[in-house]
C-alpha atoms as a PDB file:
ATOM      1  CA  UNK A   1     187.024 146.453  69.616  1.00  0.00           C
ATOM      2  CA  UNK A   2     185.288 143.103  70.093  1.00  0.00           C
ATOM      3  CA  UNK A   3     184.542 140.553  67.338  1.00  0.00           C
ATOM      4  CA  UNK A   4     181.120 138.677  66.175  1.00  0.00           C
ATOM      5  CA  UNK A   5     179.886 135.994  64.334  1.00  0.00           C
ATOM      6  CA  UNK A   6     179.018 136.196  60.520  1.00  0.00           C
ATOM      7  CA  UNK A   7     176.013 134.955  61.940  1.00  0.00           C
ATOM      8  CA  UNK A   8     175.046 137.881  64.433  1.00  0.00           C
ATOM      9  CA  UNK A   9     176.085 140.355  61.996  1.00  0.00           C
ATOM     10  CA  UNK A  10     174.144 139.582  59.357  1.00  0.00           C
ATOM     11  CA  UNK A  11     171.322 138.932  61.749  1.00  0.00           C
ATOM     12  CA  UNK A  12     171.753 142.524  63.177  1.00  0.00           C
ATOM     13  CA  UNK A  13     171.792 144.003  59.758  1.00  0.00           C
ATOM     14  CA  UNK A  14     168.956 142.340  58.102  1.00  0.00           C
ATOM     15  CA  UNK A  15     166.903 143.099  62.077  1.00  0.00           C
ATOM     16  CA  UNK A  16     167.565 146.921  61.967  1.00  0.00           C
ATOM     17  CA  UNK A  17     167.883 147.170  58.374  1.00  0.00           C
ATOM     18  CA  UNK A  18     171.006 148.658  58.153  1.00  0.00           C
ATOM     19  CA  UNK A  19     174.759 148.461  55.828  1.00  0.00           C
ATOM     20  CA  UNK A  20     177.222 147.993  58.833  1.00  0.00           C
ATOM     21  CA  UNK A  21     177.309 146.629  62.200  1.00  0.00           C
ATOM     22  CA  UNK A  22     178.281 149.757  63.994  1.00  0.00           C
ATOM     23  CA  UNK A  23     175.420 151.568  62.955  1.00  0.00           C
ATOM     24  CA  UNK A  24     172.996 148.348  63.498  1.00  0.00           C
ATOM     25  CA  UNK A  25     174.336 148.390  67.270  1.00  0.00           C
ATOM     26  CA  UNK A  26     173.794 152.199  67.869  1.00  0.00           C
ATOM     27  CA  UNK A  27     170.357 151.444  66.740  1.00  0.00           C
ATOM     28  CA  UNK A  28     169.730 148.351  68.733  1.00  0.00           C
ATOM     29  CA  UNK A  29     171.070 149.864  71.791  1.00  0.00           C
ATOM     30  CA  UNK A  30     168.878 153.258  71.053  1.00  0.00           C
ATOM     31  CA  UNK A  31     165.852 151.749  70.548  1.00  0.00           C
ATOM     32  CA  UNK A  32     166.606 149.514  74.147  1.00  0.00           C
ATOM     33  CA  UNK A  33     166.716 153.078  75.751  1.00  0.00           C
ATOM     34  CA  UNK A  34     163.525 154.094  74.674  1.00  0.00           C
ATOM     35  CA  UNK A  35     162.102 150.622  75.320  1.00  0.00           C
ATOM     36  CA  UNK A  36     163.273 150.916  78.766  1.00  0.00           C
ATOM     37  CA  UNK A  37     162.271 154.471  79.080  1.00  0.00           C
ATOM     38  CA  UNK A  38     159.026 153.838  78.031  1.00  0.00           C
ATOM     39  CA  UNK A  39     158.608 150.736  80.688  1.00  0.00           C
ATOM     40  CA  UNK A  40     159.875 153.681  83.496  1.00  0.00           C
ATOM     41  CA  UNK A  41     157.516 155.983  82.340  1.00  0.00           C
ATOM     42  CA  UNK A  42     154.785 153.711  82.330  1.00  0.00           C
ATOM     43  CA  UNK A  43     155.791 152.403  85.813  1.00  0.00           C
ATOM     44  CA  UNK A  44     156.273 155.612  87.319  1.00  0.00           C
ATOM     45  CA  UNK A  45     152.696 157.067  86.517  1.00  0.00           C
ATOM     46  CA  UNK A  46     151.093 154.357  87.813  1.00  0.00           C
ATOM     47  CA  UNK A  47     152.628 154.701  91.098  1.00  0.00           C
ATOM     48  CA  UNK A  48     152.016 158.377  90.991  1.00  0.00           C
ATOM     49  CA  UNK A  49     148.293 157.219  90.208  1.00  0.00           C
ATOM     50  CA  UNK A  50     148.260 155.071  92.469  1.00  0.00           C
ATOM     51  CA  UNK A  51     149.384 157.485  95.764  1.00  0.00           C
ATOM     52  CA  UNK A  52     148.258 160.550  94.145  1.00  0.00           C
ATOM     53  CA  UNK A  53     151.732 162.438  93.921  1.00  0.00           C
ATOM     54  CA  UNK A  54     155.217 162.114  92.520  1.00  0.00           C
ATOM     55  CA  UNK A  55     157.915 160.237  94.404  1.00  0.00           C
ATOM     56  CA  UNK A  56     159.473 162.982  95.631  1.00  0.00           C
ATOM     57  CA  UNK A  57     156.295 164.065  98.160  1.00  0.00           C
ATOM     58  CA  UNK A  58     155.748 160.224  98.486  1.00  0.00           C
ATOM     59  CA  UNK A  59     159.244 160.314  99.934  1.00  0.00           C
ATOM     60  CA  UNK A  60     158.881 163.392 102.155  1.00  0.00           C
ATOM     61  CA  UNK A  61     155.486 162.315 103.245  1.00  0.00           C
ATOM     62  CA  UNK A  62     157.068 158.748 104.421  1.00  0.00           C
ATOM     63  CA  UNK A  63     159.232 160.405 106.361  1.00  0.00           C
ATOM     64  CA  UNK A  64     157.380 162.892 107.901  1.00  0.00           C
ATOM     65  CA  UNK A  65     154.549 160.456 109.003  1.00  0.00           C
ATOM     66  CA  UNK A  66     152.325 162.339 107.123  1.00  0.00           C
ATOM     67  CA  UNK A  67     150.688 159.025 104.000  1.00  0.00           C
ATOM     68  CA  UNK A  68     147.651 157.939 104.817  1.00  0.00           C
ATOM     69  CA  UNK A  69     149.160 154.588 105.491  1.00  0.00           C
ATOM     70  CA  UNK A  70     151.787 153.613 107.849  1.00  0.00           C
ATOM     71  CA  UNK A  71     154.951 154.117 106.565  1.00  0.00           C
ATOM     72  CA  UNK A  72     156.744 150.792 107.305  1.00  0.00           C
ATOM     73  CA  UNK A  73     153.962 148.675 106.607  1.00  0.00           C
ATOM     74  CA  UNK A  74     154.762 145.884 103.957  1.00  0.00           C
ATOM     75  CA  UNK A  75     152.703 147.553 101.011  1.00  0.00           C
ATOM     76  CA  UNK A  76     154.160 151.046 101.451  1.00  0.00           C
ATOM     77  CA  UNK A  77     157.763 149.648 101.921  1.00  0.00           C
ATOM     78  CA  UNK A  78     157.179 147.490  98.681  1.00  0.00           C
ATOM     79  CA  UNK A  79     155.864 150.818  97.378  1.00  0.00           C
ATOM     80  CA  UNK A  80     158.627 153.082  98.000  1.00  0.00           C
ATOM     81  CA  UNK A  81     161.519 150.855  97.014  1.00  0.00           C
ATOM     82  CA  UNK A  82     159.947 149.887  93.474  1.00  0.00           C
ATOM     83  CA  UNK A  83     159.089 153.343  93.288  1.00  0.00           C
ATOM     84  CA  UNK A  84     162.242 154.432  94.083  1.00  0.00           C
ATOM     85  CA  UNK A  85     163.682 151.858  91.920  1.00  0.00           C
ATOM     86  CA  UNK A  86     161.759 153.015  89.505  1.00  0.00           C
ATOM     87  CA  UNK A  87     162.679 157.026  89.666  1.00  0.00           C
ATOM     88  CA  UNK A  88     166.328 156.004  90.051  1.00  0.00           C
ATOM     89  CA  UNK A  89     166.645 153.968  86.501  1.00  0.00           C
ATOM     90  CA  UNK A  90     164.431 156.559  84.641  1.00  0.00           C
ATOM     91  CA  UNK A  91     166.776 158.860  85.382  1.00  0.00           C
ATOM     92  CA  UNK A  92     169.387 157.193  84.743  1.00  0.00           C
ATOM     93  CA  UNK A  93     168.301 155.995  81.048  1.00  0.00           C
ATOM     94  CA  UNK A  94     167.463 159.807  80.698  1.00  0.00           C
ATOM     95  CA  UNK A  95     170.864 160.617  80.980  1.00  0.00           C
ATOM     96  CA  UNK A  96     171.436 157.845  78.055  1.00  0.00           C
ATOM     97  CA  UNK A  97     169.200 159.064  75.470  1.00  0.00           C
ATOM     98  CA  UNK A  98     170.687 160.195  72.533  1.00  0.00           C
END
């Protein structure tokens, strides 16, 4: 167990409007999840916008040769490790999600 401040209790109480600090944290670090989720989400569609698939065929396409682009220029190397990035922490808070 870990201790905080009178201060930063009752802040977290009176911010998420709830009796007991336990409860204010599981809702804090909830809503954080679907914060970040949302961010992911929002992320990930516009790369999939953006090249037209989902990460997965961006992947396979990279390594077959087969974008439009060259694979290892700068903008589709940028591309593929934020998008990766990307695809890697969504599914990751996914697993969080209560």
């Amino acid at each position: 167990m870990f201790a905080v401040s009178p201060k930063l209790g009752e802040f977290l109480t009176k911010v998420t409007q709830t009796p007991d600090l336990e409860t204010a944290f599981w809702r804090i670090f909830n809503e954080y999840v679907e914060m970040k989720l949302a961010a992911l989400r929002d992320s990930n569609e516009n790369y999939e916008r953006k090249w037209g698939m989902t990460f997965d065929e961006f992947a396979r396409k990279s390594k077959d040769g087969a974008l439009k682009e060259d694979a290892y220029s700068w903008n589709v190397e940028q591309d593929f490790w934020g998008w990766e990035q990307t695809v890697t922490l969504l599914n990751h808070y996914e697993s969080l999600a209560v």
